[in-house]
C-alpha atoms as a PDB file:
ATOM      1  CA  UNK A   1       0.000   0.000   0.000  1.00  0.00           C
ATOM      2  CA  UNK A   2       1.713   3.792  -0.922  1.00  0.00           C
ATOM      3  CA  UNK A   3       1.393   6.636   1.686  1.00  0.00           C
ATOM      4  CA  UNK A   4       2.202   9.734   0.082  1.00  0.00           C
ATOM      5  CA  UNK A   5       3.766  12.878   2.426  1.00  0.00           C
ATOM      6  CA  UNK A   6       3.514  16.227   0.681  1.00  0.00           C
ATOM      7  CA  UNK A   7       6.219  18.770   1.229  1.00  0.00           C
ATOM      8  CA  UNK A   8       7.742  22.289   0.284  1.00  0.00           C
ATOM      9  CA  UNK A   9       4.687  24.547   0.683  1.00  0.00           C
ATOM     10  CA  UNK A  10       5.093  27.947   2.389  1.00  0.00           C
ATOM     11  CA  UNK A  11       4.598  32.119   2.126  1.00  0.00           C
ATOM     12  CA  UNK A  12       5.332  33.896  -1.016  1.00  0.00           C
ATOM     13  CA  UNK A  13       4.767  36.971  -3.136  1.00  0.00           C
ATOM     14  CA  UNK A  14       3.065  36.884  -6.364  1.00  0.00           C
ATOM     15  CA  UNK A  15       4.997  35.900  -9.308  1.00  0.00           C
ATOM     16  CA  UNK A  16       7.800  34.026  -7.339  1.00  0.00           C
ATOM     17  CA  UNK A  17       8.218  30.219  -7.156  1.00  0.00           C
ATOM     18  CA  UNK A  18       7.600  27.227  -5.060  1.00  0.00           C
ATOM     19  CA  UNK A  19       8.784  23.276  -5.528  1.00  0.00           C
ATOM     20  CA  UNK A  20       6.471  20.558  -4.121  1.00  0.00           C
ATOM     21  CA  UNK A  21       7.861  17.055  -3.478  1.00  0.00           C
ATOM     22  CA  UNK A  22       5.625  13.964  -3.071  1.00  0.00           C
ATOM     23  CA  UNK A  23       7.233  11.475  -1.065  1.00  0.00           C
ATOM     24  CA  UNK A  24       5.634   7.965  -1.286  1.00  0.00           C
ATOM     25  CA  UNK A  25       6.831   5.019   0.695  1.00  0.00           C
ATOM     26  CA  UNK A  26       5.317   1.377  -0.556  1.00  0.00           C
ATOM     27  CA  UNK A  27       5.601  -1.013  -3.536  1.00  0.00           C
ATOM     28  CA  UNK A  28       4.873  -0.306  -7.065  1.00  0.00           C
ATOM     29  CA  UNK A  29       4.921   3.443  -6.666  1.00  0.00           C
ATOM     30  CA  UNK A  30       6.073   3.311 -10.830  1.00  0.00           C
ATOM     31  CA  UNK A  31       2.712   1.853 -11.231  1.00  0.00           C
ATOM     32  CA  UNK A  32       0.378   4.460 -10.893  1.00  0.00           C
ATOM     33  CA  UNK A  33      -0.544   7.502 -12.427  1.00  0.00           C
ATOM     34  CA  UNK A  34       0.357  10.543  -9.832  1.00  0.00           C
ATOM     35  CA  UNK A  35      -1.144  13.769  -9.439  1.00  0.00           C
ATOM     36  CA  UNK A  36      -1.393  16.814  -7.580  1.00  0.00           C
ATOM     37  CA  UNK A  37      -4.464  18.618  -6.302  1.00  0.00           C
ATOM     38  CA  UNK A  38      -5.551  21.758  -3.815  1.00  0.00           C
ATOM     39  CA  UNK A  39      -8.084  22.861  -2.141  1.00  0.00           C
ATOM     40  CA  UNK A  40      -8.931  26.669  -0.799  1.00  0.00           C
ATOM     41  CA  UNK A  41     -10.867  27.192   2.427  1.00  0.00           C
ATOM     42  CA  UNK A  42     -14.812  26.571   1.496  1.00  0.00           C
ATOM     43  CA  UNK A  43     -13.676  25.071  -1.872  1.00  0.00           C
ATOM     44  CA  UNK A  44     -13.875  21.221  -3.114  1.00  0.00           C
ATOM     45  CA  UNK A  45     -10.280  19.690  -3.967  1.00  0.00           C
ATOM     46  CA  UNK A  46      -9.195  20.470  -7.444  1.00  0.00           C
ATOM     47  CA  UNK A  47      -7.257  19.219 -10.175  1.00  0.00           C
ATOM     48  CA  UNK A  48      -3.801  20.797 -10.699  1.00  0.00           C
ATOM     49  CA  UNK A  49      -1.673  18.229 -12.908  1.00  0.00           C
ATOM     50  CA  UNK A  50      -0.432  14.599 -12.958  1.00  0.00           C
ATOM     51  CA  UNK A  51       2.189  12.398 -14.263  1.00  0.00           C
ATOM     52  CA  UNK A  52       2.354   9.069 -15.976  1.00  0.00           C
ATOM     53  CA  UNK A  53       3.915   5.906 -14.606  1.00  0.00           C
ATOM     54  CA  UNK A  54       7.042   6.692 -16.511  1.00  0.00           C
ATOM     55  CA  UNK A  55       7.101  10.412 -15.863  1.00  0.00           C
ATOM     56  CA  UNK A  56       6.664  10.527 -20.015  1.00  0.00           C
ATOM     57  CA  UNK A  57       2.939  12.235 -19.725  1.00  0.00           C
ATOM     58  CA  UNK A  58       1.970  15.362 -18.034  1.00  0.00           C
ATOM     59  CA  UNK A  59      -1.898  16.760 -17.879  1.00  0.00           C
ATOM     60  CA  UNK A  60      -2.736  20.115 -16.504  1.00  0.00           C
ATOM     61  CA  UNK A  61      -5.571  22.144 -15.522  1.00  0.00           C
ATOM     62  CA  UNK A  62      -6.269  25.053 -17.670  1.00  0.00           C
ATOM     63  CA  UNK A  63      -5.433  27.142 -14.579  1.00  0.00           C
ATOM     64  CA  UNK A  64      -1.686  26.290 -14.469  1.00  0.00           C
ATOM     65  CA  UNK A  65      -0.658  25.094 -17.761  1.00  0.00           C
ATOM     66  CA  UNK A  66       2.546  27.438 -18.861  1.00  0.00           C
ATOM     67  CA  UNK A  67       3.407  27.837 -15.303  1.00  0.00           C
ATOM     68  CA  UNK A  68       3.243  24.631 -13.569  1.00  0.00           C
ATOM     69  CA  UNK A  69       5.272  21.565 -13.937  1.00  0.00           C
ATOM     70  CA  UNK A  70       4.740  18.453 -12.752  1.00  0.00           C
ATOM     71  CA  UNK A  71       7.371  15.429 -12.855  1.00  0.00           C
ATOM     72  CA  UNK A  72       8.560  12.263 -10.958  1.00  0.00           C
ATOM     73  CA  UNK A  73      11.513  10.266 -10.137  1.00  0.00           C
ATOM     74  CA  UNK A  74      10.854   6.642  -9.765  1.00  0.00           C
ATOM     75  CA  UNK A  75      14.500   5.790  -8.627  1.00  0.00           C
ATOM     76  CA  UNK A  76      13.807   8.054  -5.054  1.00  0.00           C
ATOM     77  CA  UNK A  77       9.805   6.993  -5.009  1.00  0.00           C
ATOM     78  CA  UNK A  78       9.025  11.166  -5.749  1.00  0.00           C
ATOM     79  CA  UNK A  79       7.245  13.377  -7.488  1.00  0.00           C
ATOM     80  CA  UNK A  80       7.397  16.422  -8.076  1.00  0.00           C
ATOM     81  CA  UNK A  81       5.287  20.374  -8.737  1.00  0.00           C
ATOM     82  CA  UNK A  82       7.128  23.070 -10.035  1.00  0.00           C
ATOM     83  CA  UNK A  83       5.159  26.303  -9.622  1.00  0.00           C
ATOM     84  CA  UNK A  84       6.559  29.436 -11.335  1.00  0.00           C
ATOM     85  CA  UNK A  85       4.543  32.974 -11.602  1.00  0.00           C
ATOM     86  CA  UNK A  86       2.313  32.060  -8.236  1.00  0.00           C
ATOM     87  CA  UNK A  87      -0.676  34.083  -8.195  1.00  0.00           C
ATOM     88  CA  UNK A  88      -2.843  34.807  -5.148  1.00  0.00           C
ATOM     89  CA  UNK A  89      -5.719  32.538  -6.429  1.00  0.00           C
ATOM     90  CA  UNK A  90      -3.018  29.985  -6.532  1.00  0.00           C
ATOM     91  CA  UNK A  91      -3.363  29.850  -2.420  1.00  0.00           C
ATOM     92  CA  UNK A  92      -4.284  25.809  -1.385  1.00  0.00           C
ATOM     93  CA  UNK A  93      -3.848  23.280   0.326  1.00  0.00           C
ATOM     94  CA  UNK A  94      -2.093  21.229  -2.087  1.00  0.00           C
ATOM     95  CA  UNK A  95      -2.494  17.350  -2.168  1.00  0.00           C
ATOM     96  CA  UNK A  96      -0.752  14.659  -4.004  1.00  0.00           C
ATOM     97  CA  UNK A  97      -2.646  11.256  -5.343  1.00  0.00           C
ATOM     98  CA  UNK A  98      -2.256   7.940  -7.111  1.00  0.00           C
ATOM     99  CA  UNK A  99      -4.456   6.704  -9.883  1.00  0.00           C
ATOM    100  CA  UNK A 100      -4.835   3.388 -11.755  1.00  0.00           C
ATOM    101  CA  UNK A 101      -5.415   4.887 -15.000  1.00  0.00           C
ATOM    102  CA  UNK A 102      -4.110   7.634 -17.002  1.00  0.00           C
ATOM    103  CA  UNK A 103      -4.838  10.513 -17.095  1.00  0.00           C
ATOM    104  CA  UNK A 104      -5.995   9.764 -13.528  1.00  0.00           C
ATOM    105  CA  UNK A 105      -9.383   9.353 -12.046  1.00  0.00           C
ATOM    106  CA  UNK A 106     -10.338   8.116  -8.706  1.00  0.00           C
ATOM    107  CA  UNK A 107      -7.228   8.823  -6.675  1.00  0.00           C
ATOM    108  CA  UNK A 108      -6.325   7.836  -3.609  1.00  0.00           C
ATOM    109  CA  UNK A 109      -3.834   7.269  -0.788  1.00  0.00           C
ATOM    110  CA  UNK A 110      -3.863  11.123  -0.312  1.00  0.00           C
ATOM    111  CA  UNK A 111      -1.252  12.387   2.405  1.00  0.00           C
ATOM    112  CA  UNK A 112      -2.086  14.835   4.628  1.00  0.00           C
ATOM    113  CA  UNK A 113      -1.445  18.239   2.582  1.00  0.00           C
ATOM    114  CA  UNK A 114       1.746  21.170   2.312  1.00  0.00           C
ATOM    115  CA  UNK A 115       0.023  24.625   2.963  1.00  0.00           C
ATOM    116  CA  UNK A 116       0.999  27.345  -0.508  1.00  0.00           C
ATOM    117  CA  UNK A 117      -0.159  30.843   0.856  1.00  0.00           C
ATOM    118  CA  UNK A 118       0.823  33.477  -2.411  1.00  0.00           C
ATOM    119  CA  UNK A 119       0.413  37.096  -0.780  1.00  0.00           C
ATOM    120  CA  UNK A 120      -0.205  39.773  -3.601  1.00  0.00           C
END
């Protein structure tokens, strides 16, 4: 079973940059489809991007597509979210996920959240 611990959230000003890692212990984390997802206060839990088995696919939400980058690395069990040109509206919790299929749907195993606060 994969446990996934989100890290590298934190304060900063509009138009700067954050990294978020996805740490997942378990077997067969190569297996699954991983994404990453956020949720605002009063707001369901959104779509941001995920990442193929391989790391070869990428799908984003319309929201963060140019400025976001998602990407894994099987060999440390990691994934990864590259967010350049944070806006305010870009304040979540963010989440990371695994899927069975591609381009995800139906993920699980959630860990417990990094907190991205973008100030304007």
């Amino acid at each position: 079973q994969i446990q996934l611990i989100e890290s590298g959230g934190g304060l900063v000003q509009a138009g700067g940059s954050l990294r978020l890692s996805c740490a997942a212990s378990g077997r067969a984390f190569d297996t699954y489809t991983l994404g990453w997802f956020r949720q605002a206060p009063g707001r369901e839990r959104d779509f941001v991007a995920s990442v193929s088995y391989s790391g070869g696919g990428a799908y984003y939400a319309d929201s963060v597509k140019g400025r976001f980058t998602i990407s894994r690395d099987n060999s440390k069990n990691a994934a990864y979210l590259q967010m350049n040109s944070l806006k305010p509206e870009d304040t979540a919790v963010y989440f990371c996920g695994i899927s069975n299929s591609w381009p995800g749907a139906e993920f699980r195993s959630w860990g417990p959240g990094t907190q991205v606060t973008v100030s304007s």
